[in-house]
Structures are given as C-alpha cells and as structure tokens.
Protein backbone atom coordinates (compact mmCIF):
# COMPACT_ATOMS: atom_id res chain seq x y z
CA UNK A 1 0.00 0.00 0.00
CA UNK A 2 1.59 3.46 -1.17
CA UNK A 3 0.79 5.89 1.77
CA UNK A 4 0.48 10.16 1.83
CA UNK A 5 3.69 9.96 3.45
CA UNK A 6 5.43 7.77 0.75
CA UNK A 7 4.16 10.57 -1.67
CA UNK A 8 5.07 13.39 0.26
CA UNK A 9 7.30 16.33 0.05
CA UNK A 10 8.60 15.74 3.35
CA UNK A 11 9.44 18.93 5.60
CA UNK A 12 7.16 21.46 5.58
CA UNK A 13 7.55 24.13 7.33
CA UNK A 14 4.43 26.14 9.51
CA UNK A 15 3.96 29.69 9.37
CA UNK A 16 2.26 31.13 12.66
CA UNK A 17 -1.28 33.02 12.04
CA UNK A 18 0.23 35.66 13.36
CA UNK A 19 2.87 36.43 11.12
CA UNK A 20 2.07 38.84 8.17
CA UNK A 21 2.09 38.33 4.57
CA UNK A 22 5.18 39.59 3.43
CA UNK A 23 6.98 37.47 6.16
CA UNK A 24 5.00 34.66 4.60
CA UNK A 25 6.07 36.08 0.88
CA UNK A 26 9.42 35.77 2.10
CA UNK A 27 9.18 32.37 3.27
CA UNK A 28 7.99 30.83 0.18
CA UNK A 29 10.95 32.06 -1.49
CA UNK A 30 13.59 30.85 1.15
CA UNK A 31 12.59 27.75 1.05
CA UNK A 32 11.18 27.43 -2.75
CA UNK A 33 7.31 26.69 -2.14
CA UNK A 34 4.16 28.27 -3.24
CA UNK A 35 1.73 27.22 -0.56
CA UNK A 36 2.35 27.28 3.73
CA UNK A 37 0.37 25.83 5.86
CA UNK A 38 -0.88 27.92 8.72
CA UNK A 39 -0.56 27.47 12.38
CA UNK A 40 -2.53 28.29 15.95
CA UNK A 41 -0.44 29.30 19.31
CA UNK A 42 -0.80 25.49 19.97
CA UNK A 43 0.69 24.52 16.79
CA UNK A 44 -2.43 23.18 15.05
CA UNK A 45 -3.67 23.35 11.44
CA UNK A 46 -5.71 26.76 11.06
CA UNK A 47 -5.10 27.27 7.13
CA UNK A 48 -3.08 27.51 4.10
CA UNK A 49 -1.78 30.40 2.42
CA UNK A 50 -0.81 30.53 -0.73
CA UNK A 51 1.36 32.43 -3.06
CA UNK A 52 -1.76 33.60 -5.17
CA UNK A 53 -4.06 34.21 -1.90
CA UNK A 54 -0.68 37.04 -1.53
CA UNK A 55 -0.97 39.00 -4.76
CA UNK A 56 -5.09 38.59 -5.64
CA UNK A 57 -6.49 38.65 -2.00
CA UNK A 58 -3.88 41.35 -0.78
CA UNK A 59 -2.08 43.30 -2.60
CA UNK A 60 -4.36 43.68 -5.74
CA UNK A 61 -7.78 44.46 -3.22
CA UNK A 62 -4.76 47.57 -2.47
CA UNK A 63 -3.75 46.16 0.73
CA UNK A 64 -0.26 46.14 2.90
CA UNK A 65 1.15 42.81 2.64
CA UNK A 66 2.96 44.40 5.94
CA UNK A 67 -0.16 44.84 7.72
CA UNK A 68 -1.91 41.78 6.84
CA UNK A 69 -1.53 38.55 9.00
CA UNK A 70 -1.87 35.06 7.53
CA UNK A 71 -4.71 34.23 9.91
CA UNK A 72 -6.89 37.20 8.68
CA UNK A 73 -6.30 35.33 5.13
CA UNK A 74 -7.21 32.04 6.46
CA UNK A 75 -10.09 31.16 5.12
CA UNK A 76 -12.46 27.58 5.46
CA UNK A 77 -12.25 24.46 7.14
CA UNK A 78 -8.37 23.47 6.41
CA UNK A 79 -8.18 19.95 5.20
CA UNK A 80 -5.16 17.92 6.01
CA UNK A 81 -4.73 13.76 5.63
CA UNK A 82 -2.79 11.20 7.94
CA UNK A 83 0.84 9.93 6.75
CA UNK A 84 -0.55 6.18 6.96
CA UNK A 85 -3.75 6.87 4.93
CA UNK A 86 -3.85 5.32 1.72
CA UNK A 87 -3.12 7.21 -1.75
CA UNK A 88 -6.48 6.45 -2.40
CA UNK A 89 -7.60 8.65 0.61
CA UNK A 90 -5.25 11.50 -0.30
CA UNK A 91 -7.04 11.72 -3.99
CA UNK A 92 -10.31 11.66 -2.48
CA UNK A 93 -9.75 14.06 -0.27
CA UNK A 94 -7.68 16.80 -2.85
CA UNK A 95 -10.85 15.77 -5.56
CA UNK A 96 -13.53 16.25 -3.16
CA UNK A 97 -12.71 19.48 -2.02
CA UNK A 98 -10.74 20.60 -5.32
CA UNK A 99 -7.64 21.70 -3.34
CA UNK A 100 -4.07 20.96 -4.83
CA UNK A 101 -1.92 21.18 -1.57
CA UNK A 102 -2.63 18.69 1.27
CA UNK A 103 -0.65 18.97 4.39
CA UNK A 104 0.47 15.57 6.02
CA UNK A 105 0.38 15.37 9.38
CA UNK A 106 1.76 12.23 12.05
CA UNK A 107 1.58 12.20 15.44
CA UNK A 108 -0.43 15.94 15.82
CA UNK A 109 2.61 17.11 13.90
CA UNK A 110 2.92 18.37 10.45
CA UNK A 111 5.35 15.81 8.38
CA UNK A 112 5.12 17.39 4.75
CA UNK A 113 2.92 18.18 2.06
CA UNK A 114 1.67 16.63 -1.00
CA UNK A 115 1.44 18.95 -4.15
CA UNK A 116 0.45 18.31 -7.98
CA UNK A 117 4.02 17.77 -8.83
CA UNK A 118 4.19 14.91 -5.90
CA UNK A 119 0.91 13.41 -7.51
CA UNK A 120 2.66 13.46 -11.15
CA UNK A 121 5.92 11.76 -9.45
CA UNK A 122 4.05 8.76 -7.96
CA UNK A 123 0.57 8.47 -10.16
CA UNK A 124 0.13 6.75 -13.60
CA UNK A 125 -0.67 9.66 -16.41
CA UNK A 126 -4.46 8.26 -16.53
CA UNK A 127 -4.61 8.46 -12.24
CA UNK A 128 -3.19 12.03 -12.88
CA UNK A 129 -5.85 12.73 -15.23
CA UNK A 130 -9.03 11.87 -13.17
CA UNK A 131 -7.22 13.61 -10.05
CA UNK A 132 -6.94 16.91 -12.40
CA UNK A 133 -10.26 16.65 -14.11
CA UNK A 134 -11.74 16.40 -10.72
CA UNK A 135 -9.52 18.96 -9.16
CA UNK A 136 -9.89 21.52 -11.79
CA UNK A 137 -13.41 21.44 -12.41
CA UNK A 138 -15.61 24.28 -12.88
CA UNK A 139 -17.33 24.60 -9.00
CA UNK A 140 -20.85 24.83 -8.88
C-alpha cells in the first residue's frame, strides 16, 4: 500500500497566524514553495496560504502585505490527511474538495505536504488525469 507519506514532500515548514504576509512572501521564497500551511499558538492546522491568496487577495484588493496577517487570510475548514492513509484517501480528499496542496500530518505534527508535482511523481498519467479533471473542475 503506497501511503500520503510515501508521496510526500517531506518537511514542511508552519507559518504562525500571526505572522504577516510579506513574512509569509518571504518564506515561500527561502525555502522554494508556493503554498504554507498555517498554524494556531498550539501549533495546530488553522489554514493555508498561498502564493496567489498574496498577490489577488492582498495586494491587488490595495492592501499592505505588511499589515496583513496570515490568519486574517485564512479562510475555510483546512483539510489535512494522515501519513498512513492510503493514496487512495489523499485523492479523495484533494478531488472532493478541489484543493491541490494537502498537508500531512503524524503524530499531531505536520510531516510534509503533497502537491500536484508529488501526484505526477508517484501516479500513472491516466490516475493524474481523473485527479486533475476532478480537481480543476468548474465549481458549482
């Protein structure tokens, strides 16, 4: 059985809700990553932010990416999958809530993520496609 944390991109880093954007901004680049998962005071999963929740829900409403924290951009339930669970359980949870970054967590702590380029590393071009078509459909 080929598990979320045989997938993985292990060692992902947190960044706490209270941190603002540009700190997060400057992050991504340091360590060469487009999404960060967000975390509480008690180290727990509150969000993700992503490079494009920076530029569209900041700094093109007009807003300082200085003054903005990464909890005020947090927004939904935050999904996140086990490092045992099945491959099959990391596709149906990306596909069923159309999100393309899953955070892994083991032991109440956060292991790595899984991304589209871990999916295209470890899936067969037709699993791939059915993750994507799902993923990338048009919401209703």
């Amino acid at each position: 059985m080929t598990t979320a944390e045989d997938i993985m991109h292990p060692g992902a880093h947190w960044i706490p809700s209270h941190e603002t954007l540009d700190r997060a901004a400057q992050l991504m680049r340091e360590l060469d990553v487009g999404a960060l998962p967000i975390s509480d005071q008690n180290e727990r999963l509150c969000g993700i932010i992503t490079d494009r929740d920076i530029v569209v829900g900041c700094v093109a409403m007009g807003h300082d990416p200085s003054k903005v924290t990464c909890g005020e951009m947090a927004k939904g339930t935050p999904r996140w999958i086990n490092a045992d669970a099945d491959v099959t359980d990391v596709l149906r949870e990306m596909q069923g809530h159309q999100i393309r970054r899953l955070p892994v967590i083991k032991d109440k702590r956060l292991v790595g993520m899984i991304s589209e380029a871990d999916l295209a590393h470890h899936l067969s071009k037709d699993q791939l496609a059915s993750w994507a078509d799902k993923v990338y459909a048009t919401q209703k």
